[in-house]
PDB file of N, CA and C in Angstrom:
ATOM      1  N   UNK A   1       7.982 -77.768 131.303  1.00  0.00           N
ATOM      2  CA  UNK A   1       6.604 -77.327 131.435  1.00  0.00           C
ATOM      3  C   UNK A   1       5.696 -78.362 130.782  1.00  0.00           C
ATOM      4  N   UNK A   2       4.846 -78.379 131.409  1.00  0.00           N
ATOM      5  CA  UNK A   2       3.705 -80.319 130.943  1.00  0.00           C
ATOM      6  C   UNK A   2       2.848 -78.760 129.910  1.00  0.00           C
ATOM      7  N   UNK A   3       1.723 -79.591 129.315  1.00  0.00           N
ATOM      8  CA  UNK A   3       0.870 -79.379 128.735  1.00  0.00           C
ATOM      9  C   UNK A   3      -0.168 -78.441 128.802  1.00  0.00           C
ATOM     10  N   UNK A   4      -0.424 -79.119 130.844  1.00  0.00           N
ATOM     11  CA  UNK A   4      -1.290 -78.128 130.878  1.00  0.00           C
ATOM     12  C   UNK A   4      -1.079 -76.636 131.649  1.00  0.00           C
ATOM     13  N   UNK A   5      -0.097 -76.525 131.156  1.00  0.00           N
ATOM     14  CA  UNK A   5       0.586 -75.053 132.103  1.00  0.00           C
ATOM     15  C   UNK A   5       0.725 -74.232 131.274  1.00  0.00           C
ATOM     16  N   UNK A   6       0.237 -72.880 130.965  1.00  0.00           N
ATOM     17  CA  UNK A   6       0.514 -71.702 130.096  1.00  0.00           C
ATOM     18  C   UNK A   6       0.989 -70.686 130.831  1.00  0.00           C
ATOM     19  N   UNK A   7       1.983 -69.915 129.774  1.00  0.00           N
ATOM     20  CA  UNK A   7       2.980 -69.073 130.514  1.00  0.00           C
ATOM     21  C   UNK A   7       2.748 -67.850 129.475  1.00  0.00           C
ATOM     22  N   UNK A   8       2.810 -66.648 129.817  1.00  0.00           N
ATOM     23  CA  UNK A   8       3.378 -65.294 128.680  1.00  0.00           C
ATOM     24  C   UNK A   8       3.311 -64.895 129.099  1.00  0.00           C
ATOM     25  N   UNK A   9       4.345 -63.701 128.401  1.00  0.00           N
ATOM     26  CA  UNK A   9       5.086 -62.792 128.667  1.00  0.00           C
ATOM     27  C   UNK A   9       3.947 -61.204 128.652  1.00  0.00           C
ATOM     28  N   UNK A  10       3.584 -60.693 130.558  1.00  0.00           N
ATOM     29  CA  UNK A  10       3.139 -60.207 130.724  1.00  0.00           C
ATOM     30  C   UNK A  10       2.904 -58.209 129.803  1.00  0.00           C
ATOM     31  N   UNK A  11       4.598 -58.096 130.040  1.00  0.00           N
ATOM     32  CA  UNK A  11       5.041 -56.921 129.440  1.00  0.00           C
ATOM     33  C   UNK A  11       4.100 -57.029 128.022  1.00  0.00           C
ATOM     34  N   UNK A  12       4.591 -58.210 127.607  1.00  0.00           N
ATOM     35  CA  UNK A  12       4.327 -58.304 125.897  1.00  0.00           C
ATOM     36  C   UNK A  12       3.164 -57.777 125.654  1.00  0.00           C
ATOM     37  N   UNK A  13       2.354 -58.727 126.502  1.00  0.00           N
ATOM     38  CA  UNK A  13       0.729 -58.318 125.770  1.00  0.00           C
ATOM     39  C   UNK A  13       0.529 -57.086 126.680  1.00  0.00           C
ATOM     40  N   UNK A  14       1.290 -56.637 127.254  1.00  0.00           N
ATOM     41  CA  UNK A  14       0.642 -54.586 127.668  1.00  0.00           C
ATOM     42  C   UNK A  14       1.285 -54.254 126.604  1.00  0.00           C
ATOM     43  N   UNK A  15       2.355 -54.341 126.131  1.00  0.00           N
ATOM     44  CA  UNK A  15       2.706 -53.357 124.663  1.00  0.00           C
ATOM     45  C   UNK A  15       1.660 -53.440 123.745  1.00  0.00           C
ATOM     46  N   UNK A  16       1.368 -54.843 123.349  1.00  0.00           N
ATOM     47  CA  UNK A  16       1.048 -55.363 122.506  1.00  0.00           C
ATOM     48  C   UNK A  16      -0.992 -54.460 122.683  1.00  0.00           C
ATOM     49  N   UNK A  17      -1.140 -54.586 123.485  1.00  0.00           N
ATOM     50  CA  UNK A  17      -2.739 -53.996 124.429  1.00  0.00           C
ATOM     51  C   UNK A  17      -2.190 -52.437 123.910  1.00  0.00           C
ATOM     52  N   UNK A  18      -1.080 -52.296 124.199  1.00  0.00           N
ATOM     53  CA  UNK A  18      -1.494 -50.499 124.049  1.00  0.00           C
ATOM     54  C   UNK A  18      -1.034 -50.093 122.494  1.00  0.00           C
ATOM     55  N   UNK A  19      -0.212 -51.089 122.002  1.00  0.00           N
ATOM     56  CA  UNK A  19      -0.229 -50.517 120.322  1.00  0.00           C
ATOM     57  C   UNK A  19      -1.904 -51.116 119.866  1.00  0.00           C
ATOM     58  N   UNK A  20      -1.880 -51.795 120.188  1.00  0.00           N
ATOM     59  CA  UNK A  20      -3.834 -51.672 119.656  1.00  0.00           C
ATOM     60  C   UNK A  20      -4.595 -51.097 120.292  1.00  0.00           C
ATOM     61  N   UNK A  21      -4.651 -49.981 121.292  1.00  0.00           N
ATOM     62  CA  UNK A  21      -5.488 -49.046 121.548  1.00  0.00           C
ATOM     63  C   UNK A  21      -4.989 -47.637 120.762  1.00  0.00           C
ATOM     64  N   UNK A  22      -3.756 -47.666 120.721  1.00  0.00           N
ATOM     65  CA  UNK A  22      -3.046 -46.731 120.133  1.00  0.00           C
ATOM     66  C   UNK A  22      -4.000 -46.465 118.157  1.00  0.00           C
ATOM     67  N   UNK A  23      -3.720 -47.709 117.938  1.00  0.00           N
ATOM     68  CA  UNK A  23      -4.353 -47.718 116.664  1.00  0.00           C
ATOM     69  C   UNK A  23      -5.736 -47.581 116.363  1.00  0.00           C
ATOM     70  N   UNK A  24      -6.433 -47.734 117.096  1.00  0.00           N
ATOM     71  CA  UNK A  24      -8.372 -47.859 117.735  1.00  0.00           C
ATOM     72  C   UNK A  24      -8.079 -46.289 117.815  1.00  0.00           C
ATOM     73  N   UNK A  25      -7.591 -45.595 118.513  1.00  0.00           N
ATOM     74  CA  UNK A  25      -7.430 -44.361 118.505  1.00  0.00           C
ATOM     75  C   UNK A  25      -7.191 -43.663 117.250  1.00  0.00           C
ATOM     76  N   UNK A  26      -6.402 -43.947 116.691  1.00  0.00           N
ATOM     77  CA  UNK A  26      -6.174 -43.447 114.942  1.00  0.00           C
ATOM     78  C   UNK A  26      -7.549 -43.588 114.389  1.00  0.00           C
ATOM     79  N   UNK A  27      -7.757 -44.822 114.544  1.00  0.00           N
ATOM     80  CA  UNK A  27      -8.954 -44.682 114.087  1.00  0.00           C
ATOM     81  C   UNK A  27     -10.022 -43.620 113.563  1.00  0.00           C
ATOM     82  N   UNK A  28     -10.447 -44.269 115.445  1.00  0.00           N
ATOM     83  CA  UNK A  28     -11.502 -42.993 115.931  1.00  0.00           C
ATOM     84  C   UNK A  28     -11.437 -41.353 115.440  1.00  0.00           C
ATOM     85  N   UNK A  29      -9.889 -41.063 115.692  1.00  0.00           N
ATOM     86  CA  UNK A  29      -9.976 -40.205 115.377  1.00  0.00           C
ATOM     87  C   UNK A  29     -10.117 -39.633 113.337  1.00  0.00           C
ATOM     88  N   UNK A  30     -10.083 -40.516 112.964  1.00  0.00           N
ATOM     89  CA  UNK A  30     -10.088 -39.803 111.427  1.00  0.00           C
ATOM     90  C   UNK A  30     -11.430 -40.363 111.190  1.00  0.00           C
ATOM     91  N   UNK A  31     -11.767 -40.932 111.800  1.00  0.00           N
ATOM     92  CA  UNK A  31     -13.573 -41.039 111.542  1.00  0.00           C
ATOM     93  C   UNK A  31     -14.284 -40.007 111.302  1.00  0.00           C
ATOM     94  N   UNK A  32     -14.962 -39.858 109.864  1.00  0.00           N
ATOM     95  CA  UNK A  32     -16.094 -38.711 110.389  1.00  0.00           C
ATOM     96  C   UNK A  32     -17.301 -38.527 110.298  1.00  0.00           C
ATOM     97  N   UNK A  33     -17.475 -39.475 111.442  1.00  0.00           N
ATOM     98  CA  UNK A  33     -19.405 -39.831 111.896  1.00  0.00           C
ATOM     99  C   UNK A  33     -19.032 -39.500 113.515  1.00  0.00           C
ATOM    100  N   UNK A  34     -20.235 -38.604 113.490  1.00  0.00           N
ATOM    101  CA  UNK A  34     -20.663 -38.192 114.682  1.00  0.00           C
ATOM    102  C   UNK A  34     -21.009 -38.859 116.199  1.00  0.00           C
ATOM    103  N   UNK A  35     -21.597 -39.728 115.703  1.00  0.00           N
ATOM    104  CA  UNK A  35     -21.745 -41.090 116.868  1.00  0.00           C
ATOM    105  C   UNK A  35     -19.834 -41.669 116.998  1.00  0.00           C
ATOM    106  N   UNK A  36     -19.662 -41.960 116.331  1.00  0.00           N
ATOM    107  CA  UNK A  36     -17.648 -42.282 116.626  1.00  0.00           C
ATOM    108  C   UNK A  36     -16.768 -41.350 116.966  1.00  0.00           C
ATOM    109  N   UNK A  37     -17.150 -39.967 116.839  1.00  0.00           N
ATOM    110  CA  UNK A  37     -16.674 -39.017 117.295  1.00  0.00           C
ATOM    111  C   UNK A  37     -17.285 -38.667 118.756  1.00  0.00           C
ATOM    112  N   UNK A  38     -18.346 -39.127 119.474  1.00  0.00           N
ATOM    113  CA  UNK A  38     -18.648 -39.387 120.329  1.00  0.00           C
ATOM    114  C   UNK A  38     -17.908 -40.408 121.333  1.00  0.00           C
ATOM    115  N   UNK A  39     -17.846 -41.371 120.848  1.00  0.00           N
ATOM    116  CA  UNK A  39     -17.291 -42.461 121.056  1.00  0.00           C
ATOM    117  C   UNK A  39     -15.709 -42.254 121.433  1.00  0.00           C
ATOM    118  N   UNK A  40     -14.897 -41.729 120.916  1.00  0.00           N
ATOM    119  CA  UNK A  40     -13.406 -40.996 120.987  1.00  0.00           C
ATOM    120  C   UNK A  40     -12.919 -40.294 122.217  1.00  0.00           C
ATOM    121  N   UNK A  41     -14.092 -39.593 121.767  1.00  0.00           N
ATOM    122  CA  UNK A  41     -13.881 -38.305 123.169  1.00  0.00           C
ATOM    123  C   UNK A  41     -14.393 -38.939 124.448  1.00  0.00           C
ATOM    124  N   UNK A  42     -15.174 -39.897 124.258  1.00  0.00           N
ATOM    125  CA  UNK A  42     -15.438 -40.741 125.708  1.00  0.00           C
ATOM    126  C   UNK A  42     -14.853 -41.633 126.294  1.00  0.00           C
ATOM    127  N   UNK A  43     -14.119 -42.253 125.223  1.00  0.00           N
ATOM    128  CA  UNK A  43     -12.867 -42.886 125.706  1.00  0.00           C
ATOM    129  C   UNK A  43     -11.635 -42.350 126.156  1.00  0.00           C
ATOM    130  N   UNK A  44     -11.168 -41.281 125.450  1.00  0.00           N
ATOM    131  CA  UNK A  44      -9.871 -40.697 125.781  1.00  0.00           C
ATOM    132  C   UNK A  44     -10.500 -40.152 126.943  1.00  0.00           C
ATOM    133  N   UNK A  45     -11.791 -39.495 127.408  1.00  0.00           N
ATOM    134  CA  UNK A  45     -11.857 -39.011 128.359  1.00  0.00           C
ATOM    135  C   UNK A  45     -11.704 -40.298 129.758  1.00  0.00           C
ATOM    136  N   UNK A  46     -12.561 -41.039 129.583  1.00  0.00           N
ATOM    137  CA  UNK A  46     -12.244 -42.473 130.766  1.00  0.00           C
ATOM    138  C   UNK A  46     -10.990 -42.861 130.948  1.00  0.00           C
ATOM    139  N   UNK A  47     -10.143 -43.347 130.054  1.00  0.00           N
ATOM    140  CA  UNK A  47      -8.930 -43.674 129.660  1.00  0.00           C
ATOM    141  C   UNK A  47      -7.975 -43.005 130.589  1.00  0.00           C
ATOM    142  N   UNK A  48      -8.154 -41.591 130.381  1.00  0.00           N
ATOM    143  CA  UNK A  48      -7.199 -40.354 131.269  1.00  0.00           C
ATOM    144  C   UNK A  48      -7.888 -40.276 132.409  1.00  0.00           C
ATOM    145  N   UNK A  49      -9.014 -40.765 133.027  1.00  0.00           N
ATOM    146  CA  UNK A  49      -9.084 -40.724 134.486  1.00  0.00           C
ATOM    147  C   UNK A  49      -8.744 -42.151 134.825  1.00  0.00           C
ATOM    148  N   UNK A  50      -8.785 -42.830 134.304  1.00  0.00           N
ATOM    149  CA  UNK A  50      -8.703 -44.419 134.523  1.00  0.00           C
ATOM    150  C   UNK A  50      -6.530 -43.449 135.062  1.00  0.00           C
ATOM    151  N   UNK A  51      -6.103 -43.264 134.005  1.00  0.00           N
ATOM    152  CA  UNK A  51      -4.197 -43.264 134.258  1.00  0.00           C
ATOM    153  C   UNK A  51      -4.240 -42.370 134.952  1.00  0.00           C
ATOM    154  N   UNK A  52      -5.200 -41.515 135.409  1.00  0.00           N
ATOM    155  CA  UNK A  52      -4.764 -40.825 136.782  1.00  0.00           C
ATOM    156  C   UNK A  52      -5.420 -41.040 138.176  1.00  0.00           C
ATOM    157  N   UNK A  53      -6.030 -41.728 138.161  1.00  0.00           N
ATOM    158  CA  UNK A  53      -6.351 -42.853 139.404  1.00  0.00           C
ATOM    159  C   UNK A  53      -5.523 -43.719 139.891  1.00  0.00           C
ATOM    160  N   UNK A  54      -4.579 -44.348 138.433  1.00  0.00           N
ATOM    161  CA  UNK A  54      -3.794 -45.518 138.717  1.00  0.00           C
ATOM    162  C   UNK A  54      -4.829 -46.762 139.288  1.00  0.00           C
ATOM    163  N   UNK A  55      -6.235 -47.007 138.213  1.00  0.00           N
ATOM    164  CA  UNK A  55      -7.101 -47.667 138.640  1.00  0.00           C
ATOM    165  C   UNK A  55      -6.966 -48.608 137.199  1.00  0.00           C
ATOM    166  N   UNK A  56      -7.227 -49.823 137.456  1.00  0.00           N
ATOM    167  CA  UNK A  56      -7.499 -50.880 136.178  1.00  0.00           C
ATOM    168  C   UNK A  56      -8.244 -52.002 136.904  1.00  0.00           C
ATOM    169  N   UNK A  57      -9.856 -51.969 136.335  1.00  0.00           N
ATOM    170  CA  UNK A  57     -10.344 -53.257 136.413  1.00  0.00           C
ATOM    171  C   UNK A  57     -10.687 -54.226 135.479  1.00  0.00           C
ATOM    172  N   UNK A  58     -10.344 -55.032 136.385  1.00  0.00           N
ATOM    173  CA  UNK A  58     -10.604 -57.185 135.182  1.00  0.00           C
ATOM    174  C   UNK A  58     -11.721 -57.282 135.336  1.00  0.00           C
ATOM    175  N   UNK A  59     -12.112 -57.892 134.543  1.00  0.00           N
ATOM    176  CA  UNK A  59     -13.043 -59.479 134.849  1.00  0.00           C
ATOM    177  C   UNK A  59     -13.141 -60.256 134.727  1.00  0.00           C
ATOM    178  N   UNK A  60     -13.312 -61.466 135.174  1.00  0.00           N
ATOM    179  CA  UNK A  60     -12.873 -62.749 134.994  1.00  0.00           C
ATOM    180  C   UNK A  60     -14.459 -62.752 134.675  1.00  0.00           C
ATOM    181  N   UNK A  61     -14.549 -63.823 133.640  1.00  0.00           N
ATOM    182  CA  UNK A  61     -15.840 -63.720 133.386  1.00  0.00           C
ATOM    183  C   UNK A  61     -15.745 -65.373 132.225  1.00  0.00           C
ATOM    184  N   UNK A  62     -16.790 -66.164 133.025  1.00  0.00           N
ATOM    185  CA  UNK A  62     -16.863 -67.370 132.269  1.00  0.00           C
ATOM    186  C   UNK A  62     -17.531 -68.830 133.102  1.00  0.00           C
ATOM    187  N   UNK A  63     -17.158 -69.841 132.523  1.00  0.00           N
ATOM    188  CA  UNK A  63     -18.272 -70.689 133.471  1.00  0.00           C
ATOM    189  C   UNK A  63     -17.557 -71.654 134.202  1.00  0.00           C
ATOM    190  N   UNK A  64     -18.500 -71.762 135.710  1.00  0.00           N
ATOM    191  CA  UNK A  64     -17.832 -72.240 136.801  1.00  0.00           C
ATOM    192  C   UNK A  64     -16.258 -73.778 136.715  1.00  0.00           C
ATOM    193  N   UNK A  65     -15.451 -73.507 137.272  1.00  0.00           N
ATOM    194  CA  UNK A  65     -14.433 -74.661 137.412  1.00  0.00           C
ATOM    195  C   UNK A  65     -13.576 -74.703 136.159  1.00  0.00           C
ATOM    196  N   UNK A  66     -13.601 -73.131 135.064  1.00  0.00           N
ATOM    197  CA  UNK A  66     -12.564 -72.992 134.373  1.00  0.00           C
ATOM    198  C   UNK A  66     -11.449 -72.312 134.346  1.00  0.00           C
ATOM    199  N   UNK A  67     -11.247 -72.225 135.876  1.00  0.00           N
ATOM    200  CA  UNK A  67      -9.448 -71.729 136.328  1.00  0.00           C
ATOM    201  C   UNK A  67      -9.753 -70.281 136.725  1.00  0.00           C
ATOM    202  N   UNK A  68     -10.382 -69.135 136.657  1.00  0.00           N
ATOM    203  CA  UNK A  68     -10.980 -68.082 137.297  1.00  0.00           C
ATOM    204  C   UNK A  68     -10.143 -67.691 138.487  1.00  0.00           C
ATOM    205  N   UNK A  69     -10.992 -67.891 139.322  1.00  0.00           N
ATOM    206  CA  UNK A  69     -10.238 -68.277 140.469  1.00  0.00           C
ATOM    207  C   UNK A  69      -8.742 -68.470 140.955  1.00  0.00           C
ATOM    208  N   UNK A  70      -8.411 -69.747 140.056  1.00  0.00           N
ATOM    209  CA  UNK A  70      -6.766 -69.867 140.114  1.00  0.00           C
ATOM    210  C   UNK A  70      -5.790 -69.132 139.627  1.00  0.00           C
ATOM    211  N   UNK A  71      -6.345 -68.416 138.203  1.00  0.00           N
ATOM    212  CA  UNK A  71      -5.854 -67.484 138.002  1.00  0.00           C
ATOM    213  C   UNK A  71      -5.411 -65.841 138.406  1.00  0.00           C
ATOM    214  N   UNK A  72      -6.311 -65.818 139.247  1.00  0.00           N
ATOM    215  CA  UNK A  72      -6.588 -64.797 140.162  1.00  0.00           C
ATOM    216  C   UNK A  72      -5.498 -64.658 141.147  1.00  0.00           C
ATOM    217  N   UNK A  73      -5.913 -65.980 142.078  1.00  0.00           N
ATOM    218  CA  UNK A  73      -4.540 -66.301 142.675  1.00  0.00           C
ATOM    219  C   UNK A  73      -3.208 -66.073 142.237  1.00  0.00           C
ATOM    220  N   UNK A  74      -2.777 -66.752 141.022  1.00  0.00           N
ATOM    221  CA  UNK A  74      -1.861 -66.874 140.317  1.00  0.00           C
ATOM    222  C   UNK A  74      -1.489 -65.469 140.371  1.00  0.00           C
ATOM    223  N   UNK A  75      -1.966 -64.353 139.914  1.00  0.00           N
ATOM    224  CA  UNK A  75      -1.133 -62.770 139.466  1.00  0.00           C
ATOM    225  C   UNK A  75      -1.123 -62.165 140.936  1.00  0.00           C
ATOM    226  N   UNK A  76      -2.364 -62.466 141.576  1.00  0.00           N
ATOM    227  CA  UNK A  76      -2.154 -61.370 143.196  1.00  0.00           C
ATOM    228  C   UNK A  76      -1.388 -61.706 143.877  1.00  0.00           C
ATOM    229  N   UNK A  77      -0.945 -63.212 143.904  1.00  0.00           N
ATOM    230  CA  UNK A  77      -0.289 -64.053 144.715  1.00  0.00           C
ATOM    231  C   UNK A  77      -1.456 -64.116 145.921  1.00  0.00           C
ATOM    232  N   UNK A  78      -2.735 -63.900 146.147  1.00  0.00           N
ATOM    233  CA  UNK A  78      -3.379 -64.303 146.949  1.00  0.00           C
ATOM    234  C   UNK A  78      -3.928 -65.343 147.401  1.00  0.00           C
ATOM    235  N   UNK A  79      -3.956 -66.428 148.697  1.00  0.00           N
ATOM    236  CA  UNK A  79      -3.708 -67.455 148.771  1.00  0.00           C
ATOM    237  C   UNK A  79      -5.428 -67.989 149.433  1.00  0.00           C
ATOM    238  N   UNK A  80      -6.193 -66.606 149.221  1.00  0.00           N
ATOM    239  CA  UNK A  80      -7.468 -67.200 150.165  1.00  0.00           C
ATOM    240  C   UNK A  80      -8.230 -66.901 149.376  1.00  0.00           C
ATOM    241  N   UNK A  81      -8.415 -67.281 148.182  1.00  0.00           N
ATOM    242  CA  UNK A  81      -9.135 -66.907 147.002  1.00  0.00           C
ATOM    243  C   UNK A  81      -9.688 -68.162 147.020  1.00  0.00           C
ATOM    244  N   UNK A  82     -11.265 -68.868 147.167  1.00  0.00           N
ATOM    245  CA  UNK A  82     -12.071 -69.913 147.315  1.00  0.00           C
ATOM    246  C   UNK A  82     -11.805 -70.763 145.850  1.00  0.00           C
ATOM    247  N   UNK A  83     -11.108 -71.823 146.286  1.00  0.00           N
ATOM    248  CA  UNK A  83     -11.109 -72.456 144.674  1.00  0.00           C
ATOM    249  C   UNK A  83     -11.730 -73.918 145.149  1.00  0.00           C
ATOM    250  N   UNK A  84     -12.452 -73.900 144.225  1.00  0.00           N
ATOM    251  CA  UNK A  84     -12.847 -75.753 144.416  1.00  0.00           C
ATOM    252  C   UNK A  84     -13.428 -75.961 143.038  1.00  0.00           C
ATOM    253  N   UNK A  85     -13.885 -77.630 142.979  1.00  0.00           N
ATOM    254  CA  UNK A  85     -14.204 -78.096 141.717  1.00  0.00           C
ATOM    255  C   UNK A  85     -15.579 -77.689 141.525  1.00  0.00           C
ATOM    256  N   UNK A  86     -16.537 -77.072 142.141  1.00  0.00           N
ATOM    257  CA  UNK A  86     -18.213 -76.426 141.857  1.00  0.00           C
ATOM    258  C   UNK A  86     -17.921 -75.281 142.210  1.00  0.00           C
ATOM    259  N   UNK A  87     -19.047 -74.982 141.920  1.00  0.00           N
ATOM    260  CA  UNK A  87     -19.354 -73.004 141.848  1.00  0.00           C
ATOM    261  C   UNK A  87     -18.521 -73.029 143.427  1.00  0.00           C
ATOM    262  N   UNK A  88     -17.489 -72.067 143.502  1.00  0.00           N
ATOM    263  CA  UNK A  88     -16.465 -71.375 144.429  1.00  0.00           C
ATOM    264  C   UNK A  88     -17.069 -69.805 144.436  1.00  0.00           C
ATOM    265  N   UNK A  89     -17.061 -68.749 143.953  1.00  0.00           N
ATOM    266  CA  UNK A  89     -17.484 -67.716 143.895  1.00  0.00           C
ATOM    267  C   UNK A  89     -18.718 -67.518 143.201  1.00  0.00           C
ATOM    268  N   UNK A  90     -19.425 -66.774 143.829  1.00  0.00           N
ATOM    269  CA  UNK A  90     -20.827 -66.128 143.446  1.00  0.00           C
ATOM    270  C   UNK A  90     -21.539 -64.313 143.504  1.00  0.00           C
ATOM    271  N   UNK A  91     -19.555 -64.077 144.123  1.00  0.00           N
ATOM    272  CA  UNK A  91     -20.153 -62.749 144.182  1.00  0.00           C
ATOM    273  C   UNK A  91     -19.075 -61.673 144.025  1.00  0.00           C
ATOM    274  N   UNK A  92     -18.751 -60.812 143.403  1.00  0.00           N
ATOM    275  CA  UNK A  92     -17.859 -59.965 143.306  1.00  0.00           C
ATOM    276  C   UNK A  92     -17.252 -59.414 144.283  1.00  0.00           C
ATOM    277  N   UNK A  93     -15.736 -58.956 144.597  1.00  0.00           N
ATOM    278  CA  UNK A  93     -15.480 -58.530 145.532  1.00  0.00           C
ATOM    279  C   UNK A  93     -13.597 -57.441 144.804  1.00  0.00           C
ATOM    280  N   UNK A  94     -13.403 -56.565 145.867  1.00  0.00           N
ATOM    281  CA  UNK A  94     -12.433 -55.838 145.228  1.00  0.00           C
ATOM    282  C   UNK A  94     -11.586 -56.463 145.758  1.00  0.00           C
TER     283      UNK A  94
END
């Protein structure tokens, strides 16, 4: 693998993503301010429609010709994803 190629281990960082929501949750919950207790219940509530949708959205979000795009490609395996060296995308799409 050269230099400029980065690789990890996908699984990892979802464990790794859900023991730190797991803990954000501890949190929240022994908080006791009202605005964060707000905050809790609005998440666990999104959270549980988000896992029963079986819905998760990204965003690629950053400035033009820094891999966006390729990366995109890279996980969907989608091959008609506009990549070039200037602004390629300008507009969101599902």
């Amino acid at each position: 693998m050269n230099q400029n190629q980065i690789s990890f281990d996908v699984a990892a960082v979802g464990a790794k993503l859900k023991k730190t929501c797991i803990k954000f949750d501890e949190l929240l919950a022994q908080a006791n301010h009202p605005e964060l207790t707000n905050i809790h219940q609005k998440l666990r509530k999104e959270l549980k429609e988000h896992k029963e949708k079986g819905i998760l959205t990204v965003a690629f979000i950053g400035q033009y010709n820094a891999g966006k795009s390729t990366t995109i490609s890279a996980l969907t395996g989608r091959r008609d994803i506009r990549i070039d060296s200037d602004i390629a995308t300008d507009k969101t799409a599902n």
